[in-house]
C-alpha atoms as a PDB file:
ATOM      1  CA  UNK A   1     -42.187 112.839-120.030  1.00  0.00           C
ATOM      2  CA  UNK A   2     -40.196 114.225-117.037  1.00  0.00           C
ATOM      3  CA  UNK A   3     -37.218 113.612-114.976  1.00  0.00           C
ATOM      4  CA  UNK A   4     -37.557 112.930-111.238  1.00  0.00           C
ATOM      5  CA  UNK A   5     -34.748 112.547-108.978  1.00  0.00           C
ATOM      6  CA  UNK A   6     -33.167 110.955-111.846  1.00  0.00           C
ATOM      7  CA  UNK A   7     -35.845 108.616-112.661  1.00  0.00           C
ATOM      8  CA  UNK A   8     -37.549 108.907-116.165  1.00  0.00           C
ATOM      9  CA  UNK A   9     -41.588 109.477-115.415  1.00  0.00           C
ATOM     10  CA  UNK A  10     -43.722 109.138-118.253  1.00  0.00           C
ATOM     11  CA  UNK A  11     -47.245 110.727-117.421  1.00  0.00           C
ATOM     12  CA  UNK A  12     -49.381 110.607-120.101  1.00  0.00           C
ATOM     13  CA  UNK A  13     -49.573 108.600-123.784  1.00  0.00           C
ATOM     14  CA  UNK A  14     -49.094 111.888-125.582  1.00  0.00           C
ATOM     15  CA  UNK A  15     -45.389 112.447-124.675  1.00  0.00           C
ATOM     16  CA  UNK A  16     -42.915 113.483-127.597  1.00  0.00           C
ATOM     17  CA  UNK A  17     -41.493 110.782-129.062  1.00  0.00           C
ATOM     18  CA  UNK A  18     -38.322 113.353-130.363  1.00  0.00           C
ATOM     19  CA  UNK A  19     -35.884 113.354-128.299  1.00  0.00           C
ATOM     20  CA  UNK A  20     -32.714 115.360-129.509  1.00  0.00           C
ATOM     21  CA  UNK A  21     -29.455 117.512-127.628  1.00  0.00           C
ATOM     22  CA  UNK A  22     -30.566 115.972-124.222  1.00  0.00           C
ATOM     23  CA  UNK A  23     -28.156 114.196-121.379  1.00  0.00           C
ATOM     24  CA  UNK A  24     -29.749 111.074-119.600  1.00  0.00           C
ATOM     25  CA  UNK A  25     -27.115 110.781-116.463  1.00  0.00           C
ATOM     26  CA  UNK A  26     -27.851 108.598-113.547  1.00  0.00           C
ATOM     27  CA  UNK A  27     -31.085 107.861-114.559  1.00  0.00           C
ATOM     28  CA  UNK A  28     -33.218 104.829-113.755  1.00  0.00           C
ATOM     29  CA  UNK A  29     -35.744 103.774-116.201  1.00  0.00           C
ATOM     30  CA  UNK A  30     -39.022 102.535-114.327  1.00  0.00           C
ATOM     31  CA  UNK A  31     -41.105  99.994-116.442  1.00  0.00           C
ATOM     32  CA  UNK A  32     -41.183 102.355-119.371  1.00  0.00           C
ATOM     33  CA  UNK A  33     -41.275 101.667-123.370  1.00  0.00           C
ATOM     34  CA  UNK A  34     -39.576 103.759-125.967  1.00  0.00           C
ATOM     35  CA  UNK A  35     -41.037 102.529-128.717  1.00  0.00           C
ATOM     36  CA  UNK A  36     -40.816 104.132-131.833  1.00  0.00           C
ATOM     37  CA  UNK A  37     -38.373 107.024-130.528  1.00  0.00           C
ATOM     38  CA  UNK A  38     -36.071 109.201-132.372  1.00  0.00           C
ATOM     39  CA  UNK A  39     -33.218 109.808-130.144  1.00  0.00           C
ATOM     40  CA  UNK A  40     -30.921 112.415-131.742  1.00  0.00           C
ATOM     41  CA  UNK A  41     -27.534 113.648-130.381  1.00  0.00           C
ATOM     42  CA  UNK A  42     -28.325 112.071-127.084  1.00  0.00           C
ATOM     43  CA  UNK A  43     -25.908 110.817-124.471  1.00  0.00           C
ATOM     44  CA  UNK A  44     -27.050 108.057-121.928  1.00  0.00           C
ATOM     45  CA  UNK A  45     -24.334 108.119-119.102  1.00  0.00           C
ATOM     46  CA  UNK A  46     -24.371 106.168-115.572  1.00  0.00           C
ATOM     47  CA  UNK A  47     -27.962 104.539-117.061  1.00  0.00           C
ATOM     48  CA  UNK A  48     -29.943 101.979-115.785  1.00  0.00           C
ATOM     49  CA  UNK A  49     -32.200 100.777-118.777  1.00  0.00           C
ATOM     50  CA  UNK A  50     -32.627  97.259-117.847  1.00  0.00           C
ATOM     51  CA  UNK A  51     -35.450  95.354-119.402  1.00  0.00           C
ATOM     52  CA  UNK A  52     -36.613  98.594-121.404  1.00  0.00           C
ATOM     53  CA  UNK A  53     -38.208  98.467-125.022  1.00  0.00           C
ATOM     54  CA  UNK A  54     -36.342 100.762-127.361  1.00  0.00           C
ATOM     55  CA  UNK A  55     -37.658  98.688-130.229  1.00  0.00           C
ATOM     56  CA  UNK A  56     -38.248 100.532-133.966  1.00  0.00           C
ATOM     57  CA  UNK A  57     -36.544 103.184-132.380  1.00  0.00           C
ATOM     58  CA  UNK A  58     -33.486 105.820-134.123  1.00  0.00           C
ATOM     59  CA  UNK A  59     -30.543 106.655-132.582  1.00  0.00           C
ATOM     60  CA  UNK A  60     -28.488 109.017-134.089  1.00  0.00           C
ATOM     61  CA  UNK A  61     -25.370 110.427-132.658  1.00  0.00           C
ATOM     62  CA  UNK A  62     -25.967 108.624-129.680  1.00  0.00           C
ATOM     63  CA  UNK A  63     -23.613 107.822-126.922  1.00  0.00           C
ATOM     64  CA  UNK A  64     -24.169 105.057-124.316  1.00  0.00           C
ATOM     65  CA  UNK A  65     -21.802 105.708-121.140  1.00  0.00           C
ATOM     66  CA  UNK A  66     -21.554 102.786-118.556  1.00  0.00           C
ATOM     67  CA  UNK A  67     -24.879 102.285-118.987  1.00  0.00           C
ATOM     68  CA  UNK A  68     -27.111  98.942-118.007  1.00  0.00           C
ATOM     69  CA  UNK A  69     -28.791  97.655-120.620  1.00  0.00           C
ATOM     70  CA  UNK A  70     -29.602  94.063-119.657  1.00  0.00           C
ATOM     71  CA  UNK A  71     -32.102  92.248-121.648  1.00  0.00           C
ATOM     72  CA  UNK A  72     -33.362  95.280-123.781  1.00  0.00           C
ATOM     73  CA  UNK A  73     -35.360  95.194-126.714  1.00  0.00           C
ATOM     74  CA  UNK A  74     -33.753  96.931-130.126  1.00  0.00           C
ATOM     75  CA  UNK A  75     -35.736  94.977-132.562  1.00  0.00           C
ATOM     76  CA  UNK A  76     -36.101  96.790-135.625  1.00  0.00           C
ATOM     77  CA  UNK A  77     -33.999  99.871-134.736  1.00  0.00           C
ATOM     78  CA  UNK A  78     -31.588 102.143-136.200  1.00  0.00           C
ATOM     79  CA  UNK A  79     -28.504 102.738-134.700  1.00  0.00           C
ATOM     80  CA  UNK A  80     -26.319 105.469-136.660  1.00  0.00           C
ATOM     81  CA  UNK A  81     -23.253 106.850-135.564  1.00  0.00           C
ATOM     82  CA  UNK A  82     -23.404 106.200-132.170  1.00  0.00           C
ATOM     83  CA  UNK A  83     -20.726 105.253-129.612  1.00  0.00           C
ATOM     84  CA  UNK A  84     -20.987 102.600-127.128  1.00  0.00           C
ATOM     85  CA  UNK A  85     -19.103 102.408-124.027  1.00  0.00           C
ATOM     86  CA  UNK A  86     -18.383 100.895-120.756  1.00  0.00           C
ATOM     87  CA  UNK A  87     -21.585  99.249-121.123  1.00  0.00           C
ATOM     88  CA  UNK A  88     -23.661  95.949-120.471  1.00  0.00           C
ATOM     89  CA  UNK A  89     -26.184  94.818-123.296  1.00  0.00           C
ATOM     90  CA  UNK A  90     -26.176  91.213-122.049  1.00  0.00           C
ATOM     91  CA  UNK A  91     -29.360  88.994-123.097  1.00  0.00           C
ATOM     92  CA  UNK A  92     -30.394  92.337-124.960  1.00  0.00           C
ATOM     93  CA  UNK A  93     -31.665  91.463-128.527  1.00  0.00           C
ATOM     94  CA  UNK A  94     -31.043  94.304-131.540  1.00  0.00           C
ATOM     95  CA  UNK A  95     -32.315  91.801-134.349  1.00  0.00           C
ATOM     96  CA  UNK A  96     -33.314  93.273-137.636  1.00  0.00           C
ATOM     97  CA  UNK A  97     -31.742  96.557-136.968  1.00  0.00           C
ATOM     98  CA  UNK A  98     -29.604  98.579-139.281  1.00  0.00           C
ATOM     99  CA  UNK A  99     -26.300  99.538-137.268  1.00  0.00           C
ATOM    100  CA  UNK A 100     -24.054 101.995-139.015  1.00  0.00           C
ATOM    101  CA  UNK A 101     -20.888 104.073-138.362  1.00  0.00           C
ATOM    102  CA  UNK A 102     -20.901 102.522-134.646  1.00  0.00           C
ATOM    103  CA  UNK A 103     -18.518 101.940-131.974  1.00  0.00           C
ATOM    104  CA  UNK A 104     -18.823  99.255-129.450  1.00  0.00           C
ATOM    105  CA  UNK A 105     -16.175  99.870-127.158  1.00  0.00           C
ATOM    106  CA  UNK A 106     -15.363  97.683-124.192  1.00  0.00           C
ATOM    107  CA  UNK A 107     -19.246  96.632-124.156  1.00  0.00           C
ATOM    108  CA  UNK A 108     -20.753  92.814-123.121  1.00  0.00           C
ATOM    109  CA  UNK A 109     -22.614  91.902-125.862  1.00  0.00           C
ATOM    110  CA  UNK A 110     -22.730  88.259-124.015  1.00  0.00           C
ATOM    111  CA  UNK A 111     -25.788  86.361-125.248  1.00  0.00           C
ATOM    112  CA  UNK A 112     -26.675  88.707-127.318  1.00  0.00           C
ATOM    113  CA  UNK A 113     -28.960  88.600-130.556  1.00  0.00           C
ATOM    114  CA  UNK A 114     -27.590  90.593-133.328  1.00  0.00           C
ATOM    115  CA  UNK A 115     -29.082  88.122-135.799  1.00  0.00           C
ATOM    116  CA  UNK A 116     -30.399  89.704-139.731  1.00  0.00           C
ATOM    117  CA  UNK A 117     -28.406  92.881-138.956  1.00  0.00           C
ATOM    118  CA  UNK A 118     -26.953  95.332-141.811  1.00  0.00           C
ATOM    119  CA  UNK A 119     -23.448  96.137-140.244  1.00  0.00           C
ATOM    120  CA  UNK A 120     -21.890  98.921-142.149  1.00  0.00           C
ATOM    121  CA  UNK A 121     -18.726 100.505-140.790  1.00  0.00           C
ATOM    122  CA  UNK A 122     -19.461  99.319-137.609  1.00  0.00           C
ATOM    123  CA  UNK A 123     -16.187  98.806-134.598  1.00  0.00           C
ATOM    124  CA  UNK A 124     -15.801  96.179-131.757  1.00  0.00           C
ATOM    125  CA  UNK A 125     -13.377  96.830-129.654  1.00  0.00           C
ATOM    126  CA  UNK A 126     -12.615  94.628-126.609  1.00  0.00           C
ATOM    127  CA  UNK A 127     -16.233  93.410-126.436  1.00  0.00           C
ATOM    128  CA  UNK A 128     -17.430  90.131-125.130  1.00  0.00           C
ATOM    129  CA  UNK A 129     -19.487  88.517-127.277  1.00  0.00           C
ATOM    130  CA  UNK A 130     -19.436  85.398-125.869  1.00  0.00           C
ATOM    131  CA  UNK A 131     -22.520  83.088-127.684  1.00  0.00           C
ATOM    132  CA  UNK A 132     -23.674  86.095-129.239  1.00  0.00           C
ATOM    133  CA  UNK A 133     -26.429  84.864-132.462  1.00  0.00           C
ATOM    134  CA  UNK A 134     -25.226  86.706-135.068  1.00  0.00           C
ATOM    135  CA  UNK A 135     -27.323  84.039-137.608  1.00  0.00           C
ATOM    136  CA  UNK A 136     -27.790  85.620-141.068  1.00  0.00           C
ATOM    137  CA  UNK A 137     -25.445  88.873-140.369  1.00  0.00           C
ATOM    138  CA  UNK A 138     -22.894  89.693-142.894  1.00  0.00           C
ATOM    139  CA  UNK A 139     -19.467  89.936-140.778  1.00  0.00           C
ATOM    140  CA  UNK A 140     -17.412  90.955-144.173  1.00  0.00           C
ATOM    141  CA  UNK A 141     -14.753  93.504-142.701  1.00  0.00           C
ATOM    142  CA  UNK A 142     -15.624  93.414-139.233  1.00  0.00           C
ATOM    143  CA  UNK A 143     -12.711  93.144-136.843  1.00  0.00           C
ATOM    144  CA  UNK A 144     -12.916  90.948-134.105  1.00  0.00           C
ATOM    145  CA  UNK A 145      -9.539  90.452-133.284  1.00  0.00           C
ATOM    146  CA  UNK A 146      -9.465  92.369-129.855  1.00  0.00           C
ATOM    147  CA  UNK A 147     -13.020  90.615-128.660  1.00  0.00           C
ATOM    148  CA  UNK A 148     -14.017  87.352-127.224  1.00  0.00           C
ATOM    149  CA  UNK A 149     -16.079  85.542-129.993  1.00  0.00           C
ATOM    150  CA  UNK A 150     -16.117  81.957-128.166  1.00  0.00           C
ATOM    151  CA  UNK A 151     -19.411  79.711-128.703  1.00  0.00           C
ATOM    152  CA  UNK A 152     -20.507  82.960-130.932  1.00  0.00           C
ATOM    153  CA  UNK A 153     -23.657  81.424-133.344  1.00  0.00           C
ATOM    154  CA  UNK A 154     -23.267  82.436-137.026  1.00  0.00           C
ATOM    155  CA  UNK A 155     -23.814  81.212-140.323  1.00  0.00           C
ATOM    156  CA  UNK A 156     -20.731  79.608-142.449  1.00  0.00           C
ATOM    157  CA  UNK A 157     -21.803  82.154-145.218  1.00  0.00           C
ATOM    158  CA  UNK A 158     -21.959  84.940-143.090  1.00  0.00           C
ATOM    159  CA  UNK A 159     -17.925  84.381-141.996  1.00  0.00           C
ATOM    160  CA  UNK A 160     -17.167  85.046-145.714  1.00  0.00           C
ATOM    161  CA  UNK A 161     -14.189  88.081-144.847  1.00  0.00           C
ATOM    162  CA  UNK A 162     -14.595  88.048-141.070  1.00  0.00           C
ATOM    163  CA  UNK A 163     -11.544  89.948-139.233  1.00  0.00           C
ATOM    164  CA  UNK A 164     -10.137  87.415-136.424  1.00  0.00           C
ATOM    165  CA  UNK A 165      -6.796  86.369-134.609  1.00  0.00           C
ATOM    166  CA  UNK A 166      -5.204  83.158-135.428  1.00  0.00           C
ATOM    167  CA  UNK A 167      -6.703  81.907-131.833  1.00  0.00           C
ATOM    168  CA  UNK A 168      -9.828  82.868-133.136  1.00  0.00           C
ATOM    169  CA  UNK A 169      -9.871  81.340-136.259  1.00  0.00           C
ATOM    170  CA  UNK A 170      -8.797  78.142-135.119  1.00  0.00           C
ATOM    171  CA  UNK A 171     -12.180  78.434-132.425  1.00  0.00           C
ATOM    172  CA  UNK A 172     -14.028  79.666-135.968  1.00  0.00           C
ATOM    173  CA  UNK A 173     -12.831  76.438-137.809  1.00  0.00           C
ATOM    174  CA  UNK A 174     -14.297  74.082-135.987  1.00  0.00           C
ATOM    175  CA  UNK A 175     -17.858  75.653-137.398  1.00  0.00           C
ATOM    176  CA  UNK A 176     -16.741  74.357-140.533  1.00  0.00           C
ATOM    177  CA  UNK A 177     -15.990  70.933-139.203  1.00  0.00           C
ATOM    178  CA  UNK A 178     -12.124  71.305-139.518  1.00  0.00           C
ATOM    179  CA  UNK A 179     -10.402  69.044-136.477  1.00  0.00           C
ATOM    180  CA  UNK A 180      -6.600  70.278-135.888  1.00  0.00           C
ATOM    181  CA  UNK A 181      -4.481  68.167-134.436  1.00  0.00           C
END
């Protein structure tokens, strides 16, 4: 695996799958999986990752920097103490992963799926998660207060000590089949 002009190359099957202390900035990703990848105190600025597979994959210490990560694959992952910023996940699909001590920070999470996910300690912060699945995700603790949340899909059990506005909760009732008039 090499760097070109800012463009990841992978030349050959037998690349490291290790990565750790390295700074991805401006880089393109071109048609490239990271499957199975331990990324460790890594920090993905000004990225283009678009359509990439980063499924079973580790991040650790992580930070994502106005990065595009449209329609990526997390399946599976691990996402610990990593910081997430200025960045588009949209259609991207982290399912079955284990996110812990994270930040989302001012990230679209829009159509997202974050459904069976173990959320521990985990911040969102101003980030859209407009019809995000979160199906089968315990939400006990999280705050939501500062995100958008509309048309989000989730389980009535998995509400059980949700953090939201009063605006939101009125939007969350109607899961519940409350009407307010």
């Amino acid at each position: 695996m090499q760097i070109e002009e800012n463009i990841l190359v992978i030349k050959d099957e037998n690349y490291e799958k290790d990565i750790q202390n390295y700074h991805f900035k401006n880089c393109k990703c071109i048609e490239e999986k990271f499957e199975k990848f331990y990324f460790t105190n890594v920090i993905f600025e000004d990225c283009d990752f678009s359509n990439t597979n980063f499924s079973e994959s580790n991040f650790v210490s992580c930070s994502f920097i106005n990065c595009k990560c449209i329609g990526c694959n997390f399946i599976n992952s691990s996402i610990y103490k990593t910081k997430i910023t200025h960045s588009n996940f949209e259609y991207s699909n982290l399912s079955n992963s284990s996110i812990k001590e994270t930040d989302f920070e001012e990230v679209n999470l829009s159509l997202t799926s974050l459904g069976e996910c173990k959320l521990k300690l985990v911040k969102f912060i101003d980030t859209n998660l407009y019809k995000a699945q979160l199906f089968r995700t315990n939400l006990k603790d999280i705050d939501f207060r500062t995100c958008n949340i509309e048309g989000i899909i989730v389980g009535q059990e998995d509400l059980k000590g949700m953090i939201v506005n009063d605006f939101q909760a009125v939007e969350l009732s109607k899961l519940l089949g409350i009407i307010i008039k």
